[in-house]
Protein backbone atom coordinates (compact mmCIF):
# COMPACT_ATOMS: atom_id res chain seq x y z
CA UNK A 1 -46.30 -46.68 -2.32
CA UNK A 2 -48.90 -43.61 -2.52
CA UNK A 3 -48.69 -41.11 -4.63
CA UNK A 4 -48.47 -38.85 -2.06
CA UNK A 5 -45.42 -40.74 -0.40
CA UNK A 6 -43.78 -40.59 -4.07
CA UNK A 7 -43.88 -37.06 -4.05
CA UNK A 8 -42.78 -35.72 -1.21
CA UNK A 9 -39.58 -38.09 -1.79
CA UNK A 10 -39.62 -36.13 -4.94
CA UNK A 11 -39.76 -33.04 -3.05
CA UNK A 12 -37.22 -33.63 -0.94
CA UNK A 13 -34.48 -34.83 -3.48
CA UNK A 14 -34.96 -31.92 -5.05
CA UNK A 15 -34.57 -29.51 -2.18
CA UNK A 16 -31.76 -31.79 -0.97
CA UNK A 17 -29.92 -31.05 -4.81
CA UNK A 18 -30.62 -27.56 -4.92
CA UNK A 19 -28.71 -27.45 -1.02
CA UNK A 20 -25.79 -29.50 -2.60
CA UNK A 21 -25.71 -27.02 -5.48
CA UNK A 22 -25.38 -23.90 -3.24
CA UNK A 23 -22.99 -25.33 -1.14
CA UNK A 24 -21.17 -26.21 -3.94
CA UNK A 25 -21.24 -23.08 -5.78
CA UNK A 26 -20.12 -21.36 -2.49
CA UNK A 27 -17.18 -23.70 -2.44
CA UNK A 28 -15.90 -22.46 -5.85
CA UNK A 29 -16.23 -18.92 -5.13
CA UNK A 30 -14.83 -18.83 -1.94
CA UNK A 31 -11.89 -20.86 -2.75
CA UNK A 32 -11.69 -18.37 -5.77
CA UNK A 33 -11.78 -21.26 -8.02
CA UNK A 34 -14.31 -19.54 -10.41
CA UNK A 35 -12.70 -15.57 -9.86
CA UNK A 36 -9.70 -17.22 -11.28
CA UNK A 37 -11.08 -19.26 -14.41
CA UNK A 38 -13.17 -15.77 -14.93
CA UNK A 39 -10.56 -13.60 -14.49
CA UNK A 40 -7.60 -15.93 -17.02
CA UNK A 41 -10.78 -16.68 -19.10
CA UNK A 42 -12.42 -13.70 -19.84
CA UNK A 43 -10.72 -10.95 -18.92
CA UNK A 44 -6.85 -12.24 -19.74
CA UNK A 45 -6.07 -11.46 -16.13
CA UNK A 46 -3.93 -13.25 -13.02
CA UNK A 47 -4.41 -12.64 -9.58
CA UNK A 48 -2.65 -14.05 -6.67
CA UNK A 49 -5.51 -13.81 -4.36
CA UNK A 50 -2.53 -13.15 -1.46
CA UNK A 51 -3.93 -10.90 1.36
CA UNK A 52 -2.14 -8.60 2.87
CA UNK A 53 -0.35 -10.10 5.34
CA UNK A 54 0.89 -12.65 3.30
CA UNK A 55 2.92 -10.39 0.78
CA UNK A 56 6.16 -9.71 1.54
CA UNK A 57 7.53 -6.30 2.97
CA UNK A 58 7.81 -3.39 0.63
CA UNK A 59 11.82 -3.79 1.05
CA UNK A 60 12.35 -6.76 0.26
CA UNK A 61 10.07 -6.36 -3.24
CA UNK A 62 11.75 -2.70 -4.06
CA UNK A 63 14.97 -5.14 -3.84
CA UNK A 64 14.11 -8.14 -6.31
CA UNK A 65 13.05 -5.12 -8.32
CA UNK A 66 16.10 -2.94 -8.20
CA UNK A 67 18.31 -6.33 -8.40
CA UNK A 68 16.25 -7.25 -11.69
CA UNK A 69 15.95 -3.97 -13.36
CA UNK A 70 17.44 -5.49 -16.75
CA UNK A 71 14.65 -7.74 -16.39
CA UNK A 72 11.86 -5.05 -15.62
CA UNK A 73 13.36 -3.20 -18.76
CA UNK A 74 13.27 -6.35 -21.12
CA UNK A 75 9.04 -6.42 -19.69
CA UNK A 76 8.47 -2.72 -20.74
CA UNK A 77 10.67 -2.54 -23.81
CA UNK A 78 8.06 -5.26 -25.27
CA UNK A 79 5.48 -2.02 -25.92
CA UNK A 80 4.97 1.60 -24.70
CA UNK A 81 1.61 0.36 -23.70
CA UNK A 82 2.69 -2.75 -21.42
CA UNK A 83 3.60 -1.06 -17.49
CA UNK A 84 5.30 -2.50 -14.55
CA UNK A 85 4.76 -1.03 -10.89
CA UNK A 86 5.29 -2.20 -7.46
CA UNK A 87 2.09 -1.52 -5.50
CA UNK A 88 2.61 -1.06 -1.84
CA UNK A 89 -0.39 -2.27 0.76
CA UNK A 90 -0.41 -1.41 4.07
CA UNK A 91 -1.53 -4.11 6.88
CA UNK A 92 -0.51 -5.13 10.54
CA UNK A 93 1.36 -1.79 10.64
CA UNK A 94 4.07 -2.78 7.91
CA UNK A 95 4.09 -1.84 3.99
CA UNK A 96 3.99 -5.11 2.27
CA UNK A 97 3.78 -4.95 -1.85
CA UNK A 98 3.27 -6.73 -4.75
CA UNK A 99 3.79 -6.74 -8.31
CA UNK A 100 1.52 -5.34 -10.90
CA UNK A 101 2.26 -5.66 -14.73
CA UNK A 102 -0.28 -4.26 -17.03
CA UNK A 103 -0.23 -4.83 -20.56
CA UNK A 104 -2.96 -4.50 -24.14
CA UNK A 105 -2.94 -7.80 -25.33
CA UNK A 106 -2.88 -11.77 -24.65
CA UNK A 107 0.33 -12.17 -27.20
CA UNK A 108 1.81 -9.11 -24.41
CA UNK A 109 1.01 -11.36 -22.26
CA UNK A 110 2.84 -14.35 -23.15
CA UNK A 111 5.77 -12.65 -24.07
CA UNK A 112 6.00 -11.06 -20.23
CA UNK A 113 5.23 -14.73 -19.02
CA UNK A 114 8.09 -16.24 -21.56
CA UNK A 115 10.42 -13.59 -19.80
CA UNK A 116 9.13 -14.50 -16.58
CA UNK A 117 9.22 -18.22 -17.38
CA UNK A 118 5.64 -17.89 -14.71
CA UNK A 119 3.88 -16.03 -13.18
CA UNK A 120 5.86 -14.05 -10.27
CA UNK A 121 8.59 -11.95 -10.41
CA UNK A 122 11.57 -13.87 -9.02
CA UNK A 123 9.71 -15.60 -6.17
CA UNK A 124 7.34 -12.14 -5.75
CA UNK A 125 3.77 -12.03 -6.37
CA UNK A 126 2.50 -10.50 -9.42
CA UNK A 127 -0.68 -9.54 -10.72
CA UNK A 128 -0.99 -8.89 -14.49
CA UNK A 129 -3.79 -7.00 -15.78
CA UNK A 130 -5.21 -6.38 -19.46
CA UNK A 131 -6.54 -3.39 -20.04
């Protein structure tokens, strides 16, 4: 085989890795695979990555709330610093909402999750954020 040959075989495994490699790295971030590991990683965060639409109603969250509110209490009483809100989004001509829990620290953190026994709020999506 020429030298020539040898190279542009070279050439072209390289260019066909380096297409494998962006497709590959668009995978991850559009299946939010690295937004999450970045976001629980580094920042101490969880996100549902839910849209809109898929939350449920406004109602039926400001319910699970106001049928849990020994529960919300138990999350806030940990610190002054740790907060609890329902955010309400707007999509498809409906309020939907989530759950937002904010809070200083990772050990905050796990004792809101050890509450929780996981990550929603009785079925609801939450987010939690450190700040």
């Amino acid at each position: 085989m020429s030298q020539e040959r040898s190279s542009q075989i070279r050439k072209r495994r390289f260019w066909i890795v380096i297409a494998i490699l962006v497709v590959g790295l668009v995978f991850l971030f559009q299946s939010h695979i690295i937004p999450r590991i970045l976001s629980d990683v580094v920042y101490d965060n969880y996100d549902h990555y839910l849209p809109c639409e898929r939350l449920p109603l406004a109602t039926e969250v400001e319910a699970v709330v106001a049928d849990h509110t020994g529960t919300v209490n138990q999350i806030q009483a940990i610190s002054p610093d740790v907060r609890f809100s329902l955010e309400k989004h707007v999509c498809g001509g409906a309020d939907h909402a989530d759950i937002v829990i904010y809070y200083p620290t990772h050990a905050h953190r796990e004792q809101i999750e050890t509450i929780l026994g996981g990550k929603t709020f009785f079925g609801t999506p939450a987010r939690w954020i450190n700040y």
